[in-house]
N, C-alpha and C. Protein backbone atom coordinates (compact mmCIF):
# COMPACT_ATOMS: atom_id res chain seq x y z
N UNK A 1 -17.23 72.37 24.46
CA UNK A 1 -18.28 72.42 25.49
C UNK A 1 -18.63 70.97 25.85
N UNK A 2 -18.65 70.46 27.04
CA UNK A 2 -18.88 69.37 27.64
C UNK A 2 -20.56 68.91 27.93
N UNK A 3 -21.18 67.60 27.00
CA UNK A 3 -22.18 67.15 27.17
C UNK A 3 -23.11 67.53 28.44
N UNK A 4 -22.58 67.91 29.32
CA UNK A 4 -23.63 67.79 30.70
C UNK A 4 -23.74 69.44 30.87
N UNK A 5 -22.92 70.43 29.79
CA UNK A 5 -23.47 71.90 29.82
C UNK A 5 -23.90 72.17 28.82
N UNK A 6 -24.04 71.37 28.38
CA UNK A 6 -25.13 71.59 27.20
C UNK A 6 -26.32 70.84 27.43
N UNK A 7 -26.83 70.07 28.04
CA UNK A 7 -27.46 69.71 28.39
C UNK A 7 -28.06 70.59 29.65
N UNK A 8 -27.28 71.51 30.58
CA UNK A 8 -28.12 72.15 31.06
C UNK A 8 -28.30 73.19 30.74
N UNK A 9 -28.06 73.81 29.43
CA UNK A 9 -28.42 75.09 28.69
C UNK A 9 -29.84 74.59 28.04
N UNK A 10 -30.01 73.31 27.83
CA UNK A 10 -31.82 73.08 27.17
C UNK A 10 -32.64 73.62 28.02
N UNK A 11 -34.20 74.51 27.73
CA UNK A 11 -34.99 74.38 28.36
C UNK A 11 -35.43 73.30 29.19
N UNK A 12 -36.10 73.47 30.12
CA UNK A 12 -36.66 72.53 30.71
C UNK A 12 -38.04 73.10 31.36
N UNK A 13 -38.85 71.86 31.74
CA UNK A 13 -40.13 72.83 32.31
C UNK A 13 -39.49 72.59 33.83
N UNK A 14 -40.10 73.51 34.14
CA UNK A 14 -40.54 73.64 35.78
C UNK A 14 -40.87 72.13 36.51
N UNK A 15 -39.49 71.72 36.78
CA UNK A 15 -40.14 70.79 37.71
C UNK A 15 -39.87 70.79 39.25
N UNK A 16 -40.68 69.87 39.98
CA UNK A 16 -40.71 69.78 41.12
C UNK A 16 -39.95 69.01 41.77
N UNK A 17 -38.91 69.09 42.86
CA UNK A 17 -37.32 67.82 43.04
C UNK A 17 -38.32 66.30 42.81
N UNK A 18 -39.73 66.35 43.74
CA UNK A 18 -39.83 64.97 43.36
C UNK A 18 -40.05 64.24 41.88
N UNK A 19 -40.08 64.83 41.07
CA UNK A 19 -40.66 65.11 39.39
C UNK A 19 -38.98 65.07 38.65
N UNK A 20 -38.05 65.81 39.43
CA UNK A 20 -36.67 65.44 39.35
C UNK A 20 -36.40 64.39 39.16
N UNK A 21 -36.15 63.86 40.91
CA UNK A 21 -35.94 62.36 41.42
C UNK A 21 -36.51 61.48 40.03
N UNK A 22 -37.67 61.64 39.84
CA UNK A 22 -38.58 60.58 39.42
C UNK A 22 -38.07 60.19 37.82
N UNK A 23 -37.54 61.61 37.13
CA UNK A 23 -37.20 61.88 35.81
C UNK A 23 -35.73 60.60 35.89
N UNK A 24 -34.63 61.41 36.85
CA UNK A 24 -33.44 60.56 36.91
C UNK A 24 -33.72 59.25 37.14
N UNK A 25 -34.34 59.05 37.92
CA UNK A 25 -34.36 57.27 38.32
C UNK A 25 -35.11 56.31 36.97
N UNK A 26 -35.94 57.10 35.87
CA UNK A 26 -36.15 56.90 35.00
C UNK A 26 -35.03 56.63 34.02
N UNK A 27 -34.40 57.73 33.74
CA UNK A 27 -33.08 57.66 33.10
C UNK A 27 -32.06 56.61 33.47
N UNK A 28 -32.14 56.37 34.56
CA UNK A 28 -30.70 55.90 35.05
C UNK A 28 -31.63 54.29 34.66
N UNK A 29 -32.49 53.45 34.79
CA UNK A 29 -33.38 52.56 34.60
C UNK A 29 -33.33 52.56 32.98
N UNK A 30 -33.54 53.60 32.09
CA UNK A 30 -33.22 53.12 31.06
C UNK A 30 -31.83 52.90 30.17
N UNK A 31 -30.76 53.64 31.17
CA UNK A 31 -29.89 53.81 30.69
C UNK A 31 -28.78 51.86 30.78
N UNK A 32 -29.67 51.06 32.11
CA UNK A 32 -29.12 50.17 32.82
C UNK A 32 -29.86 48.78 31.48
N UNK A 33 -30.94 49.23 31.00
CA UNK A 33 -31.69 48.42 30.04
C UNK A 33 -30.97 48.56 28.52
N UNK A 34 -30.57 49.68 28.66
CA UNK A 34 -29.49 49.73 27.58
C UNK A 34 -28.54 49.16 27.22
N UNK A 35 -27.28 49.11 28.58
CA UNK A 35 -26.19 48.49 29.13
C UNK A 35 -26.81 46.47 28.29
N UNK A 36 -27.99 46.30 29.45
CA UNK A 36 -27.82 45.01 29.12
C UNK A 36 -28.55 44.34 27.69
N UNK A 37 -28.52 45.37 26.74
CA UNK A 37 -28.94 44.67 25.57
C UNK A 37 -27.73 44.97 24.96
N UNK A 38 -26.79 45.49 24.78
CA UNK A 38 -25.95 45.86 23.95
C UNK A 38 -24.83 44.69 24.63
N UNK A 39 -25.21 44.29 25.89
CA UNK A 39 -24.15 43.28 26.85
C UNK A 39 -24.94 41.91 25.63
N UNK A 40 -26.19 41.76 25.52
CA UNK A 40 -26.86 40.40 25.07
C UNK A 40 -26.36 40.81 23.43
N UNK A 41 -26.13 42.03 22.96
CA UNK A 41 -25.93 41.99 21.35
C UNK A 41 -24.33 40.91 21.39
N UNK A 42 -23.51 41.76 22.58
CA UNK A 42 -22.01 41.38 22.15
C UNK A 42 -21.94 40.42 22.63
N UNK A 43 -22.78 39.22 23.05
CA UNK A 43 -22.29 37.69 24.13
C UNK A 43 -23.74 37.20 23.64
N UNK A 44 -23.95 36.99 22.60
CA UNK A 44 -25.37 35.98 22.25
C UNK A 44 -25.47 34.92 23.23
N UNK A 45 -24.35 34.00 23.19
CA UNK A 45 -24.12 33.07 23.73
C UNK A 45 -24.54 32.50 25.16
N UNK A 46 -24.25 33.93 25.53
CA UNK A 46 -24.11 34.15 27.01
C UNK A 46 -25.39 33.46 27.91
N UNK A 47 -25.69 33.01 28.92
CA UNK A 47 -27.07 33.16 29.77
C UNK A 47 -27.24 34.36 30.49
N UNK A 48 -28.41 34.28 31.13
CA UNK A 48 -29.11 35.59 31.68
C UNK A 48 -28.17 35.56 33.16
N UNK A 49 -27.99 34.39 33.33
CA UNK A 49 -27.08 34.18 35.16
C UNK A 49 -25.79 35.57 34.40
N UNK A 50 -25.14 34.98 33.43
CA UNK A 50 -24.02 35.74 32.66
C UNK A 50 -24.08 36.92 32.42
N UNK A 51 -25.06 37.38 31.75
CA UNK A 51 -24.95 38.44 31.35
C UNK A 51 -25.28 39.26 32.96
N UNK A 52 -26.52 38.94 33.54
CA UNK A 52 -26.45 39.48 34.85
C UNK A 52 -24.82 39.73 35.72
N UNK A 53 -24.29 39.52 36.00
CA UNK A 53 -22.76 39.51 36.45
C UNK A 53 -22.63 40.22 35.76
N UNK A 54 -22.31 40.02 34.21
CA UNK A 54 -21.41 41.34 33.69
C UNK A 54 -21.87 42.63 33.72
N UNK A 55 -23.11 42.41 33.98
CA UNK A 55 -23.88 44.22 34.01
C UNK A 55 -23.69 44.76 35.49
N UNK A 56 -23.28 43.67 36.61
CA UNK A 56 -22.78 44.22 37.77
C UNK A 56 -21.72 44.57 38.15
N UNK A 57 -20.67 44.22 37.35
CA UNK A 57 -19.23 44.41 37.31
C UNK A 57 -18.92 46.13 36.52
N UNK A 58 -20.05 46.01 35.00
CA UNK A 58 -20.33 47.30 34.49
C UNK A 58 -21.15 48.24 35.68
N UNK A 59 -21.95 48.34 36.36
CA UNK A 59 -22.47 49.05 37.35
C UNK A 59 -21.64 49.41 38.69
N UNK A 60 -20.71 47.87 38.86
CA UNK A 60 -20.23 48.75 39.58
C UNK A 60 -18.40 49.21 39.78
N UNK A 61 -18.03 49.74 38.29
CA UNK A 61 -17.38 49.92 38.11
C UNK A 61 -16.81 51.59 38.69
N UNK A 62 -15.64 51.86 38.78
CA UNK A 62 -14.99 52.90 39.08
C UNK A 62 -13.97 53.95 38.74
N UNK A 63 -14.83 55.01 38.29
CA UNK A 63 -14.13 55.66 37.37
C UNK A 63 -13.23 55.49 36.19
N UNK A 64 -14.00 54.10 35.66
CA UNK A 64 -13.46 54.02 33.87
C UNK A 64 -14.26 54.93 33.05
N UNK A 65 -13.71 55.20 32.05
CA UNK A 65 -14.11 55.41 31.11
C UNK A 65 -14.22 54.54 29.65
């Protein structure tokens, strides 16, 4: 069974699309804060100019896995 149907077999409450919207853009915001600490764990070194770039190259990547 594939993560994203199981995920929509959880309850959920009743929400409203804008309460939707609002949930995802949350997610996707923490999911991007994620990206760039685990980018600052693996490149200490790195600067913020740096690591910025690489989290845009990761964002806007295409169909890797």
């Amino acid at each position: 069974m594939s993560l994203i149907s199981e995920l929509d077999g959880l309850p959920m409450p009743s929400l409203t699309p804008r309460d939707r919207l609002l949930f995802a853009l949350e997610m996707y915001d923490e999911g991007v804060e994620l990206q760039l600490n685990n980018l600052r764990r693996r490149h200490p070194g790195l600067d913020n100019a740096e690591l910025g770039r690489m989290l845009d190259r990761w964002l806007c990547r295409e169909g890797e896995d």
